[in-house]
PDB file of N, CA and C in Angstrom:
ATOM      1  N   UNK A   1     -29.717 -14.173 -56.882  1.00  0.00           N
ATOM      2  CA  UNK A   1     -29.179 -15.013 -55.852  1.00  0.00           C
ATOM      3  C   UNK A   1     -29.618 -14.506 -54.483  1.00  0.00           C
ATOM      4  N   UNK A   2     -29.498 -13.487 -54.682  1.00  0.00           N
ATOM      5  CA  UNK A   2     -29.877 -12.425 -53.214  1.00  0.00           C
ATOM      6  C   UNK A   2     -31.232 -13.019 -52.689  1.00  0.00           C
ATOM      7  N   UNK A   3     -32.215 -13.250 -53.229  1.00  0.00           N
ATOM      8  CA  UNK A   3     -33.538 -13.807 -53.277  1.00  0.00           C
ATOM      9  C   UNK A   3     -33.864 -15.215 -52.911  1.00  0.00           C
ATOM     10  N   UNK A   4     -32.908 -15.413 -53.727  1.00  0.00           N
ATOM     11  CA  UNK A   4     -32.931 -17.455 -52.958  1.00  0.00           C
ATOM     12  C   UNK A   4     -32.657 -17.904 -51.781  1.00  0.00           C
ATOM     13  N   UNK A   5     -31.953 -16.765 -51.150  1.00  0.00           N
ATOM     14  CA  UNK A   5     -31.311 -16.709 -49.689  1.00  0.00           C
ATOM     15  C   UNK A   5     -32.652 -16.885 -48.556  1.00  0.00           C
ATOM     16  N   UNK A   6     -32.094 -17.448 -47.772  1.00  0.00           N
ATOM     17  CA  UNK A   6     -33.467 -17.748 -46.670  1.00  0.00           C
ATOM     18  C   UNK A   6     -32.736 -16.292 -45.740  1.00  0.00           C
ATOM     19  N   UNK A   7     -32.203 -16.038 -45.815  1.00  0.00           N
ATOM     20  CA  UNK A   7     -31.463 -14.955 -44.978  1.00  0.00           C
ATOM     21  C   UNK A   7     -31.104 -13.763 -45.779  1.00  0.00           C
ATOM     22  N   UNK A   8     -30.236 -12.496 -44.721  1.00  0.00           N
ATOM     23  CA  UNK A   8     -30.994 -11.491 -45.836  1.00  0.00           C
ATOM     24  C   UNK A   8     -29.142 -10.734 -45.701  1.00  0.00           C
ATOM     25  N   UNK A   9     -28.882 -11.314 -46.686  1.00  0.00           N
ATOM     26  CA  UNK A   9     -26.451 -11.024 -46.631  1.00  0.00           C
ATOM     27  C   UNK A   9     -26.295 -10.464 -47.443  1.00  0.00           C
ATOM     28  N   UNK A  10     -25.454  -9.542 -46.970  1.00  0.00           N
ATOM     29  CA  UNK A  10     -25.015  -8.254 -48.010  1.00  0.00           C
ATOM     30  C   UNK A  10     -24.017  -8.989 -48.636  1.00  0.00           C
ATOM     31  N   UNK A  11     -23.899  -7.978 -49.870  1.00  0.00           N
ATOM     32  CA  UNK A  11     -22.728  -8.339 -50.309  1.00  0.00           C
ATOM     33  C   UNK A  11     -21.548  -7.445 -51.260  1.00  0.00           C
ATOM     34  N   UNK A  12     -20.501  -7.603 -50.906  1.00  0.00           N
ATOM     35  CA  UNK A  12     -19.303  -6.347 -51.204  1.00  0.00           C
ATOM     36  C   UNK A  12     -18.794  -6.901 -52.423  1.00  0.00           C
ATOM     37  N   UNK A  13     -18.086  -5.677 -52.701  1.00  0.00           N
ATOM     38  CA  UNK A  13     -16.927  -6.097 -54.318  1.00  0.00           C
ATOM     39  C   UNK A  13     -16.139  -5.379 -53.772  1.00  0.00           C
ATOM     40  N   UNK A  14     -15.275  -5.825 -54.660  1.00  0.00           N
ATOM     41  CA  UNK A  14     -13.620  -4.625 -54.648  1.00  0.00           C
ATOM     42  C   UNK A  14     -13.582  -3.602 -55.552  1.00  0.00           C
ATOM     43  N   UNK A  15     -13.371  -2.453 -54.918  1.00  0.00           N
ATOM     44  CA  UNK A  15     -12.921  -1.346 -55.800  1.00  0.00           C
ATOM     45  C   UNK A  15     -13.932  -0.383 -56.302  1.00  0.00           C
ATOM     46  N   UNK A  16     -13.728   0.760 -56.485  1.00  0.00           N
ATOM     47  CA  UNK A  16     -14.293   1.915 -56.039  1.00  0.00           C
ATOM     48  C   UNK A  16     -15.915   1.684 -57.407  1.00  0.00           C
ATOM     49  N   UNK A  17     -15.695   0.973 -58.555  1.00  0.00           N
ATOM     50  CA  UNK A  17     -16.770   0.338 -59.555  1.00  0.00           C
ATOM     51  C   UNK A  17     -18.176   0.239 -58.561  1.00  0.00           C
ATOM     52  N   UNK A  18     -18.076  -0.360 -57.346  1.00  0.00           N
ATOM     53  CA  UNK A  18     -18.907  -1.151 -56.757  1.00  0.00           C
ATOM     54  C   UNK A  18     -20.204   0.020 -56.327  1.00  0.00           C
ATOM     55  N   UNK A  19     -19.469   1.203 -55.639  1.00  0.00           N
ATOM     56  CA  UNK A  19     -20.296   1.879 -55.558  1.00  0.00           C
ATOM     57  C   UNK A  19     -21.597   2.495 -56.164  1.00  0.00           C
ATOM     58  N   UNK A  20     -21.255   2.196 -57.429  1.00  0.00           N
ATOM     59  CA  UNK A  20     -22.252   2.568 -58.676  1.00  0.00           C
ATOM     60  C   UNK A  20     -22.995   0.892 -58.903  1.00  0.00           C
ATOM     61  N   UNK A  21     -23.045  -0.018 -58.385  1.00  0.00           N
ATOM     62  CA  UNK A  21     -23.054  -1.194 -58.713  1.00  0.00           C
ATOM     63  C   UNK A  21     -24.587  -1.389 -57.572  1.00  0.00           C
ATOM     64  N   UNK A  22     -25.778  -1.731 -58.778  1.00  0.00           N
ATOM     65  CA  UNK A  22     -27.272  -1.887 -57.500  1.00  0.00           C
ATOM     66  C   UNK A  22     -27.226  -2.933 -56.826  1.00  0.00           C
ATOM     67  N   UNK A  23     -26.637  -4.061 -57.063  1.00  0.00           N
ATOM     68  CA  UNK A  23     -26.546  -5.309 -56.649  1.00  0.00           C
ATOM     69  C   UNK A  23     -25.696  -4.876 -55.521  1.00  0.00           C
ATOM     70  N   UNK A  24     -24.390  -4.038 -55.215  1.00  0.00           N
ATOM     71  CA  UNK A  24     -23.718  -4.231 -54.013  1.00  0.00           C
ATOM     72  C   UNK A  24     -24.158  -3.643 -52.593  1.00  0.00           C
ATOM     73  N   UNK A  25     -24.168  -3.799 -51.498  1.00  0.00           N
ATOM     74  CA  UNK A  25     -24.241  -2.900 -49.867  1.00  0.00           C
ATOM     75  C   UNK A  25     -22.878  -2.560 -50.454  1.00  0.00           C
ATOM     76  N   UNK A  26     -21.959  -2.611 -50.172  1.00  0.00           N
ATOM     77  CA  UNK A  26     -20.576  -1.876 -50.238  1.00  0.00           C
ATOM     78  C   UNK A  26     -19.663  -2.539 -51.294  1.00  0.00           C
ATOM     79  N   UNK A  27     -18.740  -1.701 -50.589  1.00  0.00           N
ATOM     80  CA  UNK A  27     -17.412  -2.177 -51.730  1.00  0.00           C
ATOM     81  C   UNK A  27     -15.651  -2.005 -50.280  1.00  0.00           C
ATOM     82  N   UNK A  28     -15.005  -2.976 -50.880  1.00  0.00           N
ATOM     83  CA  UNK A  28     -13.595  -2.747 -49.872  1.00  0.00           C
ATOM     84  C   UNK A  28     -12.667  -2.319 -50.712  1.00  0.00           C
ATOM     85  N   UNK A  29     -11.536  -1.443 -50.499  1.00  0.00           N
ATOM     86  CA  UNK A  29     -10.440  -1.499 -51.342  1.00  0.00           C
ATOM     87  C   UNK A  29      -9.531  -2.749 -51.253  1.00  0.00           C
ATOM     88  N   UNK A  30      -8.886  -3.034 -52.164  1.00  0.00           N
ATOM     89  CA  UNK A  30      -7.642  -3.873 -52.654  1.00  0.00           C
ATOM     90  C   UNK A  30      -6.492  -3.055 -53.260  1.00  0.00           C
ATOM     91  N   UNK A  31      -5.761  -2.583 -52.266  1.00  0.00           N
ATOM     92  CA  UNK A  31      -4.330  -2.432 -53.131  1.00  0.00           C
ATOM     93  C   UNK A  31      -3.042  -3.506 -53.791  1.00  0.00           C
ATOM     94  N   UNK A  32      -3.498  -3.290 -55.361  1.00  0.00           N
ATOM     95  CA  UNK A  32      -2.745  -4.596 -55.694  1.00  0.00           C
ATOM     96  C   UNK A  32      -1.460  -3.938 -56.279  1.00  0.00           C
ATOM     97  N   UNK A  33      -0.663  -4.741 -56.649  1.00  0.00           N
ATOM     98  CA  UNK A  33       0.809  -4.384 -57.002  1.00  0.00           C
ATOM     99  C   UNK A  33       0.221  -3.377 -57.961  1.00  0.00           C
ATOM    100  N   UNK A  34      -0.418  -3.773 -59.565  1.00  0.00           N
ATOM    101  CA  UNK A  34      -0.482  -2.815 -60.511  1.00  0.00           C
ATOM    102  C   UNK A  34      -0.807  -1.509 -60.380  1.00  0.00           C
ATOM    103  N   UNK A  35      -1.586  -1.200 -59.176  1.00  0.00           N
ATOM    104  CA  UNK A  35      -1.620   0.054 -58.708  1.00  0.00           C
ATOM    105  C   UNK A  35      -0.650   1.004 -58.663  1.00  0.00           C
ATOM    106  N   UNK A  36       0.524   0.076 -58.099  1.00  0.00           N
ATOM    107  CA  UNK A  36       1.608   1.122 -57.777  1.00  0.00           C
ATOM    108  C   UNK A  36       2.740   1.243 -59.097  1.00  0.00           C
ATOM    109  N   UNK A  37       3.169   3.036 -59.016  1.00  0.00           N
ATOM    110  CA  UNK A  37       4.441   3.644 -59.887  1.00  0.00           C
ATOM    111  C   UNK A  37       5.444   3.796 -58.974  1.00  0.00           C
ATOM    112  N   UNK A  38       6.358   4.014 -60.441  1.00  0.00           N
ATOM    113  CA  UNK A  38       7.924   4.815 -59.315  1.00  0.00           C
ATOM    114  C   UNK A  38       7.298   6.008 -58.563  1.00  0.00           C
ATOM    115  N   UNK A  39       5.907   6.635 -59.554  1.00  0.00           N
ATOM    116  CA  UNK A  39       6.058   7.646 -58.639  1.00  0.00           C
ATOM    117  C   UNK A  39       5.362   7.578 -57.198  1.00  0.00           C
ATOM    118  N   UNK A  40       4.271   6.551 -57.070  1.00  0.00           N
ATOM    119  CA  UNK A  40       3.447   6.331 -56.428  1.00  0.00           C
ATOM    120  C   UNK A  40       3.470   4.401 -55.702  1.00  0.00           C
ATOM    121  N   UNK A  41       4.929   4.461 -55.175  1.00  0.00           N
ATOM    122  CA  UNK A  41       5.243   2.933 -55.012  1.00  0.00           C
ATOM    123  C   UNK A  41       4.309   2.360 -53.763  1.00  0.00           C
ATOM    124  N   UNK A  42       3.312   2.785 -53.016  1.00  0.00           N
ATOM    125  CA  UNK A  42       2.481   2.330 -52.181  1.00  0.00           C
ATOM    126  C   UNK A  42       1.524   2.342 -52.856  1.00  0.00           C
ATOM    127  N   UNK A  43       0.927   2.918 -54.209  1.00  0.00           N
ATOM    128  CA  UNK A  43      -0.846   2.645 -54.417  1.00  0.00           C
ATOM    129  C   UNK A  43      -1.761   3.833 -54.011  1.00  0.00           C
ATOM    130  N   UNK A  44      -1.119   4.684 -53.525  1.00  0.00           N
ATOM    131  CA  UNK A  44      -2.084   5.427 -52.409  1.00  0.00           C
ATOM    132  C   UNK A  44      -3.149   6.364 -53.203  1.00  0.00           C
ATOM    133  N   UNK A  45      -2.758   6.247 -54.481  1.00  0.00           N
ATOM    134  CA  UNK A  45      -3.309   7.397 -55.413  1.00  0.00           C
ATOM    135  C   UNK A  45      -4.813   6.292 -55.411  1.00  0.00           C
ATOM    136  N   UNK A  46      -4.636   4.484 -55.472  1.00  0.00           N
ATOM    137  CA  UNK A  46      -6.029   4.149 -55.741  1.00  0.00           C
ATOM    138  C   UNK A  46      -6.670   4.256 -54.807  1.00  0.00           C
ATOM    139  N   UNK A  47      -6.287   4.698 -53.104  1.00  0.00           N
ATOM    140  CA  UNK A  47      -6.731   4.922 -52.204  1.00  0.00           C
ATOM    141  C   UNK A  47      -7.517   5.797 -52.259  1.00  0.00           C
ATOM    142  N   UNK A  48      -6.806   6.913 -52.704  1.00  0.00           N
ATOM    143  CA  UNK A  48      -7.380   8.716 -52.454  1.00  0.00           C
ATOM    144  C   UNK A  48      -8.505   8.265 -53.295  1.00  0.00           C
ATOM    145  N   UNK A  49      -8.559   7.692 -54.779  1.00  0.00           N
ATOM    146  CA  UNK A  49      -9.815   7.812 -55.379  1.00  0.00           C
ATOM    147  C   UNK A  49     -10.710   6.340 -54.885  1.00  0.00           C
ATOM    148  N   UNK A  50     -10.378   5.508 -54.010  1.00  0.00           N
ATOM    149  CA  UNK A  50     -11.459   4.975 -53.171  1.00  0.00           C
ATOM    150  C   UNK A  50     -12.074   5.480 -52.580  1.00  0.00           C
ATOM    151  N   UNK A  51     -11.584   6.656 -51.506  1.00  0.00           N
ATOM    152  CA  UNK A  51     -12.095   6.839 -50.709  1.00  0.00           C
ATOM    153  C   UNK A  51     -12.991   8.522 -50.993  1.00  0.00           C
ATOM    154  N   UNK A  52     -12.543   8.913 -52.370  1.00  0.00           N
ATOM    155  CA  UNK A  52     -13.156   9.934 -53.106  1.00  0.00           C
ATOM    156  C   UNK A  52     -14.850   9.497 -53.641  1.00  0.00           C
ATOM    157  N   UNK A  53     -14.321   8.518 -53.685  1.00  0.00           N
ATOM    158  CA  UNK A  53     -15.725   7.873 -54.294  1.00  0.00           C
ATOM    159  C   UNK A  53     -16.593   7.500 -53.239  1.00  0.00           C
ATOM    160  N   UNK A  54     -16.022   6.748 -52.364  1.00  0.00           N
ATOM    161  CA  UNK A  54     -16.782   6.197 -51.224  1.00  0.00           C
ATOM    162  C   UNK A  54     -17.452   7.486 -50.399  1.00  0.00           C
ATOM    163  N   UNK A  55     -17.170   8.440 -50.594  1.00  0.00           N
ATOM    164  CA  UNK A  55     -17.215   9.986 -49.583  1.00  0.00           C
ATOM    165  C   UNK A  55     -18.448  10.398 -50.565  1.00  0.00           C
ATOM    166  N   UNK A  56     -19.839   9.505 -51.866  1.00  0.00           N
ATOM    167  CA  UNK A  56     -20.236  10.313 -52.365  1.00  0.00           C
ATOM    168  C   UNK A  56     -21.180   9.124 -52.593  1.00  0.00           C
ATOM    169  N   UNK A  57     -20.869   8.140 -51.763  1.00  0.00           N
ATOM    170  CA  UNK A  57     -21.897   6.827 -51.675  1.00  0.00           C
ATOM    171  C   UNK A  57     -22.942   6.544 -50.630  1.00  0.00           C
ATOM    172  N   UNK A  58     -23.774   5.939 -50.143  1.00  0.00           N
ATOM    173  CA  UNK A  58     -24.428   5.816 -49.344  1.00  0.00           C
ATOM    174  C   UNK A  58     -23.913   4.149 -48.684  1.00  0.00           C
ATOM    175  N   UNK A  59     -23.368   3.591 -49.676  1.00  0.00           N
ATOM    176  CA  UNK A  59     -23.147   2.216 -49.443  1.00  0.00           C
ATOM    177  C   UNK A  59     -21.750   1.806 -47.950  1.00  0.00           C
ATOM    178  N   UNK A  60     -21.718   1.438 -47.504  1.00  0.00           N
ATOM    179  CA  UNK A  60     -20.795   0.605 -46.724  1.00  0.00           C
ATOM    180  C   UNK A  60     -18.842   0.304 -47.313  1.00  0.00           C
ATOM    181  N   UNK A  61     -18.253   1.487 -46.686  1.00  0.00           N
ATOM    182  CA  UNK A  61     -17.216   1.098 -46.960  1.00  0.00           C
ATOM    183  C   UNK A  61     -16.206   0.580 -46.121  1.00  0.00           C
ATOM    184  N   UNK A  62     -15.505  -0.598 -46.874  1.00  0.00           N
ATOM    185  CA  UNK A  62     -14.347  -1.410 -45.423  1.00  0.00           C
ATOM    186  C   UNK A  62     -13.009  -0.731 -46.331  1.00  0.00           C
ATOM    187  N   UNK A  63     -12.007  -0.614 -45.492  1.00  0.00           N
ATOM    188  CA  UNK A  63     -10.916  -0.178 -45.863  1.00  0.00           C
ATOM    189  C   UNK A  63      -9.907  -1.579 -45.548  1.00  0.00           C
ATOM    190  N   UNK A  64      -8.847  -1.895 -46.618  1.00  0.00           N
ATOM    191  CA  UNK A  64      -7.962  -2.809 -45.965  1.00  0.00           C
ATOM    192  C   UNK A  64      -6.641  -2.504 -46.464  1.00  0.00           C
ATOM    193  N   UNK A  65      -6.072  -2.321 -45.219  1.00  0.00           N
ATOM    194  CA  UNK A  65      -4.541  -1.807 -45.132  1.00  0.00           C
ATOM    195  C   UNK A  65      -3.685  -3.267 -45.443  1.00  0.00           C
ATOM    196  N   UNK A  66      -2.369  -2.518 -45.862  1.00  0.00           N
ATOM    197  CA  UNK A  66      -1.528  -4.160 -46.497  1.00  0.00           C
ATOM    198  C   UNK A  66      -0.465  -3.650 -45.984  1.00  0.00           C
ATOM    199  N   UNK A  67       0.600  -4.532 -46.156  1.00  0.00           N
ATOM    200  CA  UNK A  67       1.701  -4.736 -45.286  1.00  0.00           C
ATOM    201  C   UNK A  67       2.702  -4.513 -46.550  1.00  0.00           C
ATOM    202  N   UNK A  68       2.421  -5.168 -47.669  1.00  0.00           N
ATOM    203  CA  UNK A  68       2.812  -5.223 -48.888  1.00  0.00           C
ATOM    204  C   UNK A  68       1.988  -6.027 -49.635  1.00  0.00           C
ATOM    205  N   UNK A  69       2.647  -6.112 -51.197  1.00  0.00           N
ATOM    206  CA  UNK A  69       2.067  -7.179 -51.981  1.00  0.00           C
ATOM    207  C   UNK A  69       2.886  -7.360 -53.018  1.00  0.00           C
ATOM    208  N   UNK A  70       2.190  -8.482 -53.441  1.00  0.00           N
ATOM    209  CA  UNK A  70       3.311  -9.128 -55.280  1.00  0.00           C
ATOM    210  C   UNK A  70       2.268  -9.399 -55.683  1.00  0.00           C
ATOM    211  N   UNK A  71       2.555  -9.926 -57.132  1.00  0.00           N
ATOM    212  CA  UNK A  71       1.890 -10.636 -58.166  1.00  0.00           C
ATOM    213  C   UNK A  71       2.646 -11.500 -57.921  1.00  0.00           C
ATOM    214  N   UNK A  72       1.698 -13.018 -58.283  1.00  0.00           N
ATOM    215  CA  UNK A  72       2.340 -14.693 -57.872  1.00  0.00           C
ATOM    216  C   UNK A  72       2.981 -14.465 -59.494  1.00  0.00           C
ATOM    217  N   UNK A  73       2.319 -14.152 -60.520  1.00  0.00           N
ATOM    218  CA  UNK A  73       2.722 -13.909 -61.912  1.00  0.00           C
ATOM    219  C   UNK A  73       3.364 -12.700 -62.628  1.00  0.00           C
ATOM    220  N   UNK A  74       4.795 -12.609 -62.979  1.00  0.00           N
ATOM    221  CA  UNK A  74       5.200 -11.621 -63.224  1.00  0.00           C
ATOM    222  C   UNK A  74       4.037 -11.219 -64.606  1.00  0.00           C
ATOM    223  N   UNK A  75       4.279  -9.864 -64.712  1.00  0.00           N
ATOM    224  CA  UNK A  75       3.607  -9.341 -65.645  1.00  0.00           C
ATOM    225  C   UNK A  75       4.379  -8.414 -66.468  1.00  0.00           C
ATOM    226  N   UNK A  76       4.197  -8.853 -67.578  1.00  0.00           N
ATOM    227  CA  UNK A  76       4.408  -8.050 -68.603  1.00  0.00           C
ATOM    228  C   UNK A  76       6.403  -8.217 -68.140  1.00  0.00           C
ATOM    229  N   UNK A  77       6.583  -9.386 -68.198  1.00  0.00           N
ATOM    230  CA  UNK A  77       7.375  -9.825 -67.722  1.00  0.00           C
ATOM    231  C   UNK A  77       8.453  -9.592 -66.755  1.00  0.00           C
ATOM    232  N   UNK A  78       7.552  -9.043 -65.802  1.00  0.00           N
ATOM    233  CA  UNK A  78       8.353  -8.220 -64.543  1.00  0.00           C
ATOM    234  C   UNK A  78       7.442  -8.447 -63.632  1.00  0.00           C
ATOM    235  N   UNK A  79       7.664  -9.358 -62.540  1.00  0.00           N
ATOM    236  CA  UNK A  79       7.374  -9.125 -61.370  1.00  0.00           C
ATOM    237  C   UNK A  79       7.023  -7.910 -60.455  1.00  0.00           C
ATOM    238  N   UNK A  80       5.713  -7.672 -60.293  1.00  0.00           N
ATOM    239  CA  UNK A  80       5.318  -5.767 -59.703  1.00  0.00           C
ATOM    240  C   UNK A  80       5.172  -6.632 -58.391  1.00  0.00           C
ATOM    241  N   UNK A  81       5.361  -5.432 -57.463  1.00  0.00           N
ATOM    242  CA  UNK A  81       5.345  -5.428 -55.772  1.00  0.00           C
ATOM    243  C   UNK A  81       5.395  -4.082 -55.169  1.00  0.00           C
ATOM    244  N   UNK A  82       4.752  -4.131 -54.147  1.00  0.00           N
ATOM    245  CA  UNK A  82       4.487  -2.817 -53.208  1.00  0.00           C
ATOM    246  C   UNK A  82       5.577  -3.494 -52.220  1.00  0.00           C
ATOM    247  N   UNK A  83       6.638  -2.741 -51.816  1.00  0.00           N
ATOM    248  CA  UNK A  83       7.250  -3.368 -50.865  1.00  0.00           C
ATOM    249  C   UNK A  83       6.749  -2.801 -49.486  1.00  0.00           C
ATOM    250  N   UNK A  84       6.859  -3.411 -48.196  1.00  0.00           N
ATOM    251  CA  UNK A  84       6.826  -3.009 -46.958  1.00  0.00           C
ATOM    252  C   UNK A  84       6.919  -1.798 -46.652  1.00  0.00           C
ATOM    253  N   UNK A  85       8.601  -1.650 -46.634  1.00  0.00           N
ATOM    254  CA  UNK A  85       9.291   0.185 -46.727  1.00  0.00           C
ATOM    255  C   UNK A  85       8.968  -0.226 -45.242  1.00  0.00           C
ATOM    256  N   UNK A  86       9.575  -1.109 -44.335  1.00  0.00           N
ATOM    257  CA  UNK A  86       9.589  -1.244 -43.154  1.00  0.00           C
ATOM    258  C   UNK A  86       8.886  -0.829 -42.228  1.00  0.00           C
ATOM    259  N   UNK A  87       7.753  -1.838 -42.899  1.00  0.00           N
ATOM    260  CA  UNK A  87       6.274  -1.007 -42.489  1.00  0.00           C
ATOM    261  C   UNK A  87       5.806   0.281 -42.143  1.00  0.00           C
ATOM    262  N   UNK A  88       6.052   1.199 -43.300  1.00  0.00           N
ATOM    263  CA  UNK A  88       5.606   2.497 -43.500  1.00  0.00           C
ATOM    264  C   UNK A  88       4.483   2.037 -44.594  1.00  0.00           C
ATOM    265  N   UNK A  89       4.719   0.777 -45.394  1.00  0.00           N
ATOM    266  CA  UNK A  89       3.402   0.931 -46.328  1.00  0.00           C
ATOM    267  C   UNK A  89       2.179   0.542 -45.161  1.00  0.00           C
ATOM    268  N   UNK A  90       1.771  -0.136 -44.446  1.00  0.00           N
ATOM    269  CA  UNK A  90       0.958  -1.077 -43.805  1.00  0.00           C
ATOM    270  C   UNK A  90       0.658   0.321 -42.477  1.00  0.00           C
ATOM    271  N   UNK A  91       1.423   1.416 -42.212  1.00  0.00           N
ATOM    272  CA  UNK A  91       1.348   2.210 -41.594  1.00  0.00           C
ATOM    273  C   UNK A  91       0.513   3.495 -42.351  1.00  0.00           C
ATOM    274  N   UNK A  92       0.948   3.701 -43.128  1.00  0.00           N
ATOM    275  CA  UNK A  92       0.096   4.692 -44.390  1.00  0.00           C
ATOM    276  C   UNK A  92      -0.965   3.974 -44.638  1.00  0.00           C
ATOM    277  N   UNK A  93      -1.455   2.744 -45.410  1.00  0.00           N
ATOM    278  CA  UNK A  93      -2.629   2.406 -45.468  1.00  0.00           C
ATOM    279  C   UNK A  93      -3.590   2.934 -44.704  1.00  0.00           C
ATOM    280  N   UNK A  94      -2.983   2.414 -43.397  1.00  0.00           N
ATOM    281  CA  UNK A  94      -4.054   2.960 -42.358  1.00  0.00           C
ATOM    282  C   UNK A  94      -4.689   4.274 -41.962  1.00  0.00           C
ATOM    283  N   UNK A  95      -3.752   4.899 -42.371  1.00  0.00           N
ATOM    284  CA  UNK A  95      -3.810   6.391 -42.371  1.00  0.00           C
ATOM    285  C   UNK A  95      -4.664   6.948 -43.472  1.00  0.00           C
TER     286      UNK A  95
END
């Protein structure tokens, strides 16, 4: 596809996979609900190994901080969510 392009556009994936991936310039994180435990209720653990990985890439990394998140579909018949934590999650991201 890259080739058919009259123009010359990178293009990203999500998640730390991408880096190893020849087809991508970069990769962004996504912190999604399933990420997060009781013990780890922000995600941050898929962070540390985003940005573990990204620290060993040559490729282009975007970081994106969240405020929170849900699944529109409970899973495994429970609704998962990163809550806010009154914006301490959306504050840590960034960090």
């Amino acid at each position: 596809m890259r080739h058919a392009l009259p123009l010359d556009p990178l293009f990203f994936f999500c998640n730390s996979d991408t880096f190893r991936n020849p087809d991508a310039d970069g990769a962004y994180s996504w912190i999604a609900p399933e990420t997060a435990t009781s013990a780890d209720p922000m995600g941050l653990q898929y962070l540390e190994r985003f940005y573990s990985k990204a620290q060993h890439s040559d490729k282009i990394t975007m970081a994106r901080p969240t405020k929170a998140s849900t699944t529109p579909t409970p899973v495994g018949g429970k609704g998962r969510r990163i809550d806010q934590q009154c914006g301490q999650t959306w504050l840590t991201t960034f960090a």
